[in-house]
N, C-alpha and C. Protein backbone atom coordinates (compact mmCIF):
# COMPACT_ATOMS: atom_id res chain seq x y z
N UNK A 1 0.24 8.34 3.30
CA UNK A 1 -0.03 6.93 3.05
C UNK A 1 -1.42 6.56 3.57
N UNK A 2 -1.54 6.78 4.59
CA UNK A 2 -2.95 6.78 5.16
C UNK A 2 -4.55 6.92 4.47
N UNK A 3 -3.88 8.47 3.68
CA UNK A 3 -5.26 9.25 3.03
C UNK A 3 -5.47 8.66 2.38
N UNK A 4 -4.27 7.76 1.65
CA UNK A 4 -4.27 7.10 -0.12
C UNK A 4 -4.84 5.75 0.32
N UNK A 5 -4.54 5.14 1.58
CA UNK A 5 -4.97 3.98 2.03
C UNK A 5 -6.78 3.70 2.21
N UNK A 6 -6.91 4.91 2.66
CA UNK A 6 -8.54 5.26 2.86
C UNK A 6 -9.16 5.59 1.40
N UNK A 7 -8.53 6.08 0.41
CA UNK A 7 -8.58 6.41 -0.82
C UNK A 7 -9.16 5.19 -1.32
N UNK A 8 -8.45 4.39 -1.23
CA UNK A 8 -8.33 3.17 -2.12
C UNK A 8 -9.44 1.90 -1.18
N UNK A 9 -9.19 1.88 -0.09
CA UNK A 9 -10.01 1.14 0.96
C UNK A 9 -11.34 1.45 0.23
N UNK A 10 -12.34 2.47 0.28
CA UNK A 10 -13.09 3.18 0.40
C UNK A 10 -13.69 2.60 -0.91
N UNK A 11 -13.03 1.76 -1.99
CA UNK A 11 -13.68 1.96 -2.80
C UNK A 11 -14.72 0.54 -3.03
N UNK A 12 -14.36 -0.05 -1.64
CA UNK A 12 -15.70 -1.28 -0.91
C UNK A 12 -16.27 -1.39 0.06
N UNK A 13 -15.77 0.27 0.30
CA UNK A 13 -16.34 0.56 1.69
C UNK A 13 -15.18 0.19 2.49
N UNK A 14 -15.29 1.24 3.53
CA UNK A 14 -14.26 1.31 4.61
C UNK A 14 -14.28 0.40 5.98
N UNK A 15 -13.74 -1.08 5.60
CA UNK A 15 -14.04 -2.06 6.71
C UNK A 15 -13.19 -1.44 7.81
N UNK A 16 -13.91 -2.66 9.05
CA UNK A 16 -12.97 -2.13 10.39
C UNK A 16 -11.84 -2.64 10.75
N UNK A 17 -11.21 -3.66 9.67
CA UNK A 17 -9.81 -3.98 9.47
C UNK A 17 -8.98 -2.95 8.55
N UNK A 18 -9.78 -2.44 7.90
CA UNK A 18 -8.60 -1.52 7.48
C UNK A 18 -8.47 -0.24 7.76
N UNK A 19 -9.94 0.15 9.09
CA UNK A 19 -9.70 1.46 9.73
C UNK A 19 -8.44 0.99 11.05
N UNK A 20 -8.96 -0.54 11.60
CA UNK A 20 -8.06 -0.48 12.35
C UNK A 20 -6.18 -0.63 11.92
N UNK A 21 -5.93 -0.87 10.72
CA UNK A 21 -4.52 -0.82 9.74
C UNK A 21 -4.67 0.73 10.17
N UNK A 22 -5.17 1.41 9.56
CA UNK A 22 -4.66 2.73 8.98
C UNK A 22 -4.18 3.04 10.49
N UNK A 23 -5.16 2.95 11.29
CA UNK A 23 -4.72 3.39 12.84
C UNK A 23 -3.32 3.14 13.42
N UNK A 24 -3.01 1.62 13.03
CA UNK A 24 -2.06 0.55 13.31
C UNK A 24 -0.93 1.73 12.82
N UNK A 25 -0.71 1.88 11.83
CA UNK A 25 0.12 2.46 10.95
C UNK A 25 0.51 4.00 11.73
N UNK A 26 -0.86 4.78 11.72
CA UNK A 26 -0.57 5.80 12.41
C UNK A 26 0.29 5.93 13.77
N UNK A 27 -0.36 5.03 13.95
CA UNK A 27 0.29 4.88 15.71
C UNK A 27 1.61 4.58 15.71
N UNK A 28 2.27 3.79 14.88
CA UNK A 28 3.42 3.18 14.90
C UNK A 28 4.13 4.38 14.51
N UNK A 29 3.90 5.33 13.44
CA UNK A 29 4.81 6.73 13.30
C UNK A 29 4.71 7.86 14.16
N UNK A 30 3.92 7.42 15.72
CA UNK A 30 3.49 8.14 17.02
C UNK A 30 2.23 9.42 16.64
N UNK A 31 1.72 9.30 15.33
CA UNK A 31 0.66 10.31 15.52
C UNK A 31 -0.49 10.07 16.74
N UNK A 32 -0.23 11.12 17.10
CA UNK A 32 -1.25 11.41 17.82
C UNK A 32 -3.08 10.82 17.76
N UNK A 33 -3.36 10.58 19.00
CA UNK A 33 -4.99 9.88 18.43
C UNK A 33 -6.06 11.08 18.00
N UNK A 34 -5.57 12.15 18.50
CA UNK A 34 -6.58 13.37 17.89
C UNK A 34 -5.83 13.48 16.54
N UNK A 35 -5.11 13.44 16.01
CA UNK A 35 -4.56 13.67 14.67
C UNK A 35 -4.80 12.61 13.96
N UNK A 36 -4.97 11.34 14.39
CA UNK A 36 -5.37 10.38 13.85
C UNK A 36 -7.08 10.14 13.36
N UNK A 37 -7.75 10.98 14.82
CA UNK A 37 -9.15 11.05 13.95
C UNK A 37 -9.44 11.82 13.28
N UNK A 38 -8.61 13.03 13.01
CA UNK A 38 -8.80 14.32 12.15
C UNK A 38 -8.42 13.31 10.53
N UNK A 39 -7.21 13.18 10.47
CA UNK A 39 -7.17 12.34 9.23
C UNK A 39 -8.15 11.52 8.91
N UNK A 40 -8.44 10.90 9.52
CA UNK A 40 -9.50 9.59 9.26
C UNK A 40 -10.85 9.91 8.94
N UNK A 41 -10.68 11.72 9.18
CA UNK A 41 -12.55 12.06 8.92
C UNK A 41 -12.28 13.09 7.71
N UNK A 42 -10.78 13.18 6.66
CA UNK A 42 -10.55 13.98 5.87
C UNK A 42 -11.75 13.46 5.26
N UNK A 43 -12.95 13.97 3.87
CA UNK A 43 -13.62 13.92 2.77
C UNK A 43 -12.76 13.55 1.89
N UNK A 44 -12.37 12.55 1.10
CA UNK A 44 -11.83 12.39 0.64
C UNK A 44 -12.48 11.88 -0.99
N UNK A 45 -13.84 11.96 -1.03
CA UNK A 45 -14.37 11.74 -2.06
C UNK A 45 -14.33 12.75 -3.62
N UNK A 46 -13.65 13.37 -3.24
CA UNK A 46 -13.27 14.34 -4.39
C UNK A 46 -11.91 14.43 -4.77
N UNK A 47 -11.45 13.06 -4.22
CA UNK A 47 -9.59 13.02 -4.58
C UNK A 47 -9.53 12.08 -6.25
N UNK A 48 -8.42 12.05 -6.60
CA UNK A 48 -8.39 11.55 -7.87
C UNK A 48 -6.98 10.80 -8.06
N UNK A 49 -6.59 10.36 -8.69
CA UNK A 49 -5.72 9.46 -8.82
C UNK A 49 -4.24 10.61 -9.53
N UNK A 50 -5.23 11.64 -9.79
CA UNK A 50 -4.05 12.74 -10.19
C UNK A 50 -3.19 13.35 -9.21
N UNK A 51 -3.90 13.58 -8.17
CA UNK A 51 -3.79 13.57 -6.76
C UNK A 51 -2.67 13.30 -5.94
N UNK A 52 -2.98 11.66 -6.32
CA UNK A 52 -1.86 10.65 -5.66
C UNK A 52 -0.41 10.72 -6.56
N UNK A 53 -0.46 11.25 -7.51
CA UNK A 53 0.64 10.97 -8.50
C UNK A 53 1.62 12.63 -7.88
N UNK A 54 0.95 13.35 -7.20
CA UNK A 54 1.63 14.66 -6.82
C UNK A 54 2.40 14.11 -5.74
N UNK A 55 2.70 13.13 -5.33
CA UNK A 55 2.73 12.78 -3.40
C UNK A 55 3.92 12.06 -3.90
N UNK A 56 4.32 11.21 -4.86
CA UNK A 56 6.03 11.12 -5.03
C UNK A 56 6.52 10.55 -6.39
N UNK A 57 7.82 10.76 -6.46
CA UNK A 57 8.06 10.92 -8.14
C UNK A 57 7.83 9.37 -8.54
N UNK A 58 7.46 9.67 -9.70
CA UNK A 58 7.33 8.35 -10.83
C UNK A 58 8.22 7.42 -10.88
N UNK A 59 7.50 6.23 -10.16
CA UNK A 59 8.51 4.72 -10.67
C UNK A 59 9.55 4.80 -9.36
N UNK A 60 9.52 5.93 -8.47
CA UNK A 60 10.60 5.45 -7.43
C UNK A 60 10.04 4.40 -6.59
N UNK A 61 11.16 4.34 -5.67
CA UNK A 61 11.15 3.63 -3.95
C UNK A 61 9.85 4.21 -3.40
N UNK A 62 9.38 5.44 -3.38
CA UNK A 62 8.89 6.15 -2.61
C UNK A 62 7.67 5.68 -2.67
N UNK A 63 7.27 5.00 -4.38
CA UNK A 63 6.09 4.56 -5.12
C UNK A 63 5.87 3.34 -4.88
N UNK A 64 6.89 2.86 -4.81
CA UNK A 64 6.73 1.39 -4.67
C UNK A 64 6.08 1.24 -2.77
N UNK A 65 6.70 2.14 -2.18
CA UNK A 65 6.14 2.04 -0.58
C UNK A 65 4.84 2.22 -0.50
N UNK A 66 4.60 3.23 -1.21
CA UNK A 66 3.25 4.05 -1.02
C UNK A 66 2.24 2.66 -1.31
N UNK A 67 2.31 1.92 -2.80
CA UNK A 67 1.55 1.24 -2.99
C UNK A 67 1.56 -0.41 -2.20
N UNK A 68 3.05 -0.54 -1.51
CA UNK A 68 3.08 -1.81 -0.82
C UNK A 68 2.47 -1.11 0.35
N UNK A 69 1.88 -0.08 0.93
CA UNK A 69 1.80 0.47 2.09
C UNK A 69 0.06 0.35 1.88
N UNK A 70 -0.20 0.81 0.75
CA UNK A 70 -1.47 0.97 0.69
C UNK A 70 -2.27 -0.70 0.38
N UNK A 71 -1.71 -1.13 0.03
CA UNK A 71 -2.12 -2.92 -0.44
C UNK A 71 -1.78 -3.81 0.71
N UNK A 72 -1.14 -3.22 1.50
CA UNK A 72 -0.97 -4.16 2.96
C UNK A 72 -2.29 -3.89 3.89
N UNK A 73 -2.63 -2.19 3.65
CA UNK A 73 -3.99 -1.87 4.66
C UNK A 73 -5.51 -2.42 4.06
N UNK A 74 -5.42 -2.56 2.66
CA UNK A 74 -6.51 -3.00 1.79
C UNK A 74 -6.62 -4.24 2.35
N UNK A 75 -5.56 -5.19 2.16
CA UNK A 75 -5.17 -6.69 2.54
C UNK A 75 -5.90 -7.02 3.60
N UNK A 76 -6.09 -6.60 4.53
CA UNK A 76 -6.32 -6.89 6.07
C UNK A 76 -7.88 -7.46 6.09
N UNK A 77 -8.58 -6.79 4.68
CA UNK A 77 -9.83 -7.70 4.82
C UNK A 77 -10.09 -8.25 3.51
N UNK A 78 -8.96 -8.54 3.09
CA UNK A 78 -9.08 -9.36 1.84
C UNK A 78 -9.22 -8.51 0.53
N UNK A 79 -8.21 -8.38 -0.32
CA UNK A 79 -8.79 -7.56 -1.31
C UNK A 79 -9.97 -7.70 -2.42
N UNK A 80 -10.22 -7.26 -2.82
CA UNK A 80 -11.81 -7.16 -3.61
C UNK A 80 -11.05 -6.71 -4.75
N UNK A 81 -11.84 -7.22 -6.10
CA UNK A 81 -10.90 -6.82 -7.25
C UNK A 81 -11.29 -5.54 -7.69
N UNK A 82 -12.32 -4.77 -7.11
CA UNK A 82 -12.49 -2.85 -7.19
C UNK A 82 -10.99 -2.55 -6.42
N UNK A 83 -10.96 -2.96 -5.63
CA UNK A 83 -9.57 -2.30 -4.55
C UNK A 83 -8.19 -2.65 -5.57
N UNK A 84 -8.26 -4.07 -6.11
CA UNK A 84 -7.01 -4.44 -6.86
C UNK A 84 -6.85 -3.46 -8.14
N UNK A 85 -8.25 -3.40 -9.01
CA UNK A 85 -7.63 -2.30 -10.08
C UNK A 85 -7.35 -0.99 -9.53
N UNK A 86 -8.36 -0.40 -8.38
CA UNK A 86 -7.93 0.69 -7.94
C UNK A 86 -6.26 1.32 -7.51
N UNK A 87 -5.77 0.50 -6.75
CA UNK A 87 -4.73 -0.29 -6.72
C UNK A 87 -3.59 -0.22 -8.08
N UNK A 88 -3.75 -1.03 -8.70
CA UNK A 88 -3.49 -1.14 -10.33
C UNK A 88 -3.33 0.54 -10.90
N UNK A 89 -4.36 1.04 -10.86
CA UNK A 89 -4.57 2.16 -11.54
C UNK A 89 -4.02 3.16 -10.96
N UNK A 90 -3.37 3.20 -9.59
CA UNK A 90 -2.80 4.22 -8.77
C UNK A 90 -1.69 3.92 -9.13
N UNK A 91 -1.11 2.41 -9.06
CA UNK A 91 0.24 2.03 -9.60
C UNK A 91 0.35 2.83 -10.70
N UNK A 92 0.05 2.59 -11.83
CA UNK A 92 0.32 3.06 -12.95
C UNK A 92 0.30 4.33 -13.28
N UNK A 93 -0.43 5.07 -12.64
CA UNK A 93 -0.85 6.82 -12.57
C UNK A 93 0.90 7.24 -11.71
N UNK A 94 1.74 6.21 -11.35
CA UNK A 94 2.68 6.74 -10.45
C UNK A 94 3.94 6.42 -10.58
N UNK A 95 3.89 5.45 -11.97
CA UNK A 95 4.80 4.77 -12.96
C UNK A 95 5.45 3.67 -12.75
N UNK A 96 4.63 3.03 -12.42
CA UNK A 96 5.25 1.56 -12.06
C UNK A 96 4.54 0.15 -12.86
N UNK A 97 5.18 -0.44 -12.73
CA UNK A 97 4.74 -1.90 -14.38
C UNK A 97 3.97 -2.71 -13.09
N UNK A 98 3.11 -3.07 -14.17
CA UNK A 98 1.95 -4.18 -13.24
C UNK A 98 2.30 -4.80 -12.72
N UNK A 99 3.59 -5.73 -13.73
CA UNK A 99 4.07 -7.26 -12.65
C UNK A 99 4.50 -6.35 -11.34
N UNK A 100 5.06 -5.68 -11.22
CA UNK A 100 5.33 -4.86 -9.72
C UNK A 100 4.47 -4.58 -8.47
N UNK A 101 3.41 -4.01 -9.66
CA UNK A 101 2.18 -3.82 -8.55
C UNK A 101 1.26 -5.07 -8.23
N UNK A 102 0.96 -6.43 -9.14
CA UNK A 102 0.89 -7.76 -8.74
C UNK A 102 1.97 -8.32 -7.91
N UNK A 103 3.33 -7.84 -7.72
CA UNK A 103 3.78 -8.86 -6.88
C UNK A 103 3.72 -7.94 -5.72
N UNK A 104 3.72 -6.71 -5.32
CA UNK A 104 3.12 -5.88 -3.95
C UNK A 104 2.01 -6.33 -3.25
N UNK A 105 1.35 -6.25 -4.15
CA UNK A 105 -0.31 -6.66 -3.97
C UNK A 105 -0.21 -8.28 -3.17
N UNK A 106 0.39 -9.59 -4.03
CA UNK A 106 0.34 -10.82 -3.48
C UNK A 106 1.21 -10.74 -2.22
N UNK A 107 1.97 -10.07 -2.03
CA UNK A 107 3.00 -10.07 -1.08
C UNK A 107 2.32 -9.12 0.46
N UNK A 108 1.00 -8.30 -0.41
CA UNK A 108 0.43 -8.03 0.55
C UNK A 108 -0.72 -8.76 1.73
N UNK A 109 -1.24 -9.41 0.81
CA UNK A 109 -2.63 -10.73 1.03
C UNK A 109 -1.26 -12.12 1.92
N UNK A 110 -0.16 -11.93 1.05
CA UNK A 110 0.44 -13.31 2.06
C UNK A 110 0.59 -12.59 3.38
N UNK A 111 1.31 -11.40 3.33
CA UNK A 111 1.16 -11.30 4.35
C UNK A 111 0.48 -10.95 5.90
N UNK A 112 -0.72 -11.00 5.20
CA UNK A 112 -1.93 -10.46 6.20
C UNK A 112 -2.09 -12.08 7.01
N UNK A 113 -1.67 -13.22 5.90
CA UNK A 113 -2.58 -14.15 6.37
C UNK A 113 -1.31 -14.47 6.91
N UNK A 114 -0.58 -14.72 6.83
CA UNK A 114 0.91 -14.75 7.79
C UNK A 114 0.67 -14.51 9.43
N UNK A 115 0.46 -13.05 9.10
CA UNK A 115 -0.12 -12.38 10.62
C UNK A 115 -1.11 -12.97 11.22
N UNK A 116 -2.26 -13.07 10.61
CA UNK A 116 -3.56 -13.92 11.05
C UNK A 116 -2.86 -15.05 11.98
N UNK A 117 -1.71 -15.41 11.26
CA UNK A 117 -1.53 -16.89 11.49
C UNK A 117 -0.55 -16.86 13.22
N UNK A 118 -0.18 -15.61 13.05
CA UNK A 118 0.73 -15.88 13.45
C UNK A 118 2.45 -16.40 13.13
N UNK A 119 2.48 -16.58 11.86
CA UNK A 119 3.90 -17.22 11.22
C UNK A 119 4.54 -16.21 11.16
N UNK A 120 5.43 -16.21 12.79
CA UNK A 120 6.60 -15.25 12.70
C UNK A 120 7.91 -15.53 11.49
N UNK A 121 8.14 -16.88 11.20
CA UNK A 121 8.74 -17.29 10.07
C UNK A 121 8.76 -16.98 8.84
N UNK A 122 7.40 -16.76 8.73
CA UNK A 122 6.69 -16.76 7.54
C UNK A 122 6.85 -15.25 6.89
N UNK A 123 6.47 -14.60 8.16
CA UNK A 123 6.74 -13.05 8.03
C UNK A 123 7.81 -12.44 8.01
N UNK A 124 8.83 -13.07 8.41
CA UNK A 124 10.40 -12.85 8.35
C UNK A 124 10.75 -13.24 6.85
N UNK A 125 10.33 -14.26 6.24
CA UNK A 125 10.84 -14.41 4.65
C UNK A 125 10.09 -13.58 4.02
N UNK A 126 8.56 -12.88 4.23
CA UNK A 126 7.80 -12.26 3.84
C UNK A 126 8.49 -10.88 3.42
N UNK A 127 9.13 -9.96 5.02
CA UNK A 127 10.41 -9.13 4.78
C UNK A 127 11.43 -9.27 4.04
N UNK A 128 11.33 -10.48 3.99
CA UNK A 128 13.28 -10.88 2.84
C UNK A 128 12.39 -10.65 1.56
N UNK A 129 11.71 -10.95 0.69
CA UNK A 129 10.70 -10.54 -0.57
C UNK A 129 10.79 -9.54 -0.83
N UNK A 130 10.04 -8.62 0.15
CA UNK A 130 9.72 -7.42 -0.05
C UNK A 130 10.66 -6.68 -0.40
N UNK A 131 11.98 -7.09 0.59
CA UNK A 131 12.96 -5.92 0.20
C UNK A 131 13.77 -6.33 -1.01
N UNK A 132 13.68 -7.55 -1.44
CA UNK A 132 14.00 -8.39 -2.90
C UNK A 132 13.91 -7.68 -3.90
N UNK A 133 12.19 -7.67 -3.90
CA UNK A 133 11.22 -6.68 -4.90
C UNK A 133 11.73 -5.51 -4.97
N UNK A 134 12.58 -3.87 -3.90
CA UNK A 134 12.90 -3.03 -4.10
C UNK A 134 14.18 -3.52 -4.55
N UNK A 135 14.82 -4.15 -4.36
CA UNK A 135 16.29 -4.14 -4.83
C UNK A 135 16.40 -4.69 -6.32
N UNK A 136 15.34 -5.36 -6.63
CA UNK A 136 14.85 -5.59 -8.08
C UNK A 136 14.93 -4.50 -8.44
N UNK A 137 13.56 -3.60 -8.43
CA UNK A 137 13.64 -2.98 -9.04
C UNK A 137 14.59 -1.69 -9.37
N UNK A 138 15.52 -1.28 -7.83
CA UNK A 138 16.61 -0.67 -8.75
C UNK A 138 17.62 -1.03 -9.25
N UNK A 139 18.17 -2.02 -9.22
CA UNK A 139 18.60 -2.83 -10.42
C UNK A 139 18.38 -2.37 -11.81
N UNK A 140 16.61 -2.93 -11.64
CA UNK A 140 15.95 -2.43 -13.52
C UNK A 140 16.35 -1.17 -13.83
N UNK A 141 16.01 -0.18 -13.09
CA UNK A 141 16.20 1.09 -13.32
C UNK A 141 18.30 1.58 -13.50
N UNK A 142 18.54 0.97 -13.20
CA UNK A 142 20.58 1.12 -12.95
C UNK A 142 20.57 0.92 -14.65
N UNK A 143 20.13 -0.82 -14.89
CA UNK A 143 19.89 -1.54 -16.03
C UNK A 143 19.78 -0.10 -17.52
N UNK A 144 18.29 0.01 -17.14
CA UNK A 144 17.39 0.59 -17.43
C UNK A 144 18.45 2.11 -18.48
N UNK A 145 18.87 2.56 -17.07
CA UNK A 145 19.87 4.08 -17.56
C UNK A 145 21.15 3.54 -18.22
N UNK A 146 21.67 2.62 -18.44
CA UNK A 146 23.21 2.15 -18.78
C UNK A 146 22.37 2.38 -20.16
C-alpha cells in the first residue's frame, strides 16, 4: 500500500504530508523505522499501473482498500487532479467502476479535513461510510452473480 501510495503521491511530487501518511501508516502495522526508510527510498519511477493490478484480484475488497488506502495518503495535502486520474486510472486497471473510486476518493479529502479538524464525530460517521461503501459493493457483486 505504501509503494502504490508513493506511486501515485509522486505524481505532484512527494509532499511532507503524505511522506508523513505513508510513515503514519507504516508505523501503525509496527514496521520498523529502518524498513520504513528502505521502502520510502524504493525507485519507483519505472512502476506502471500494470504493476499495481498484480498486487490484488480485480474488483475485490482488497481493491477497494488498496485504493481507499492510497486516496486517504494523497488526501493529506489535498488532492490535485494528476493524483485523482492517477488514482482513477489505478482504479480501473484493478476493476473497479468510477462512481466507486469517486466516492473513495471524496470520502478520502472528507476525511483528512475531519482530522485537521479534529471532528472525532465526524470521523466516526466517516467510518460508518466507508464500511457502507464495502458492503455496497458486495452486495453488487452477490447481485451481480445471481
Amino acid at each position: 500500500l505504501a509503494l502504490v501510495a508513493k506511486h501515485i503521491a509522486a505524481t505532484d511530487g512527494l509532499s511532507a504530508a503524505e511522506s508523513t501518511g505513508m510513515r503514519a501508516l507504516l508505523s501503525h502495522y509496527r514496521v520498523p523505522p529502518e524498513a520504513q526508510a528502505e521502502l520510502l527510498a524504493i525507485d519507483l519511477s519505472e512502476a506502471t499501473d500494470e504493476h499495481v493490478r498484480e498486487l490484488v484480484p480485480a474488483g475485490s475488497a482488497k481493491a477497494m482498500y488498496l485504493v481507499s488506502g492510497v486516496a486517504a495518503i494523497a488526501a493529506r495535502d489535498g488532492l490535485s487532479e494528476e493524483e485523482v486520474a492517477r488514482i482513477e486510472a489505478i482504479g480501473a486497471t484493478i476493476g473497479l467502476a468510477k462512481p466507486m473510486i469517486d466516492a473513495l476518493c471524496a470520502h478520502a479529502e472528507a476525511e483528512v479535513v475531519a482530522s485537521i479538524r479534529n471532528d472525532r464525530g465526524m470521523l466516526d460517521k466517516l467510518d460508518r461510510l466507508r464500511g457502507a461503501l464495502f458492503r455496497l459493493a458486495d452486495e453488487t457483486d452477490v447481485a451481480a452473480a445471481s
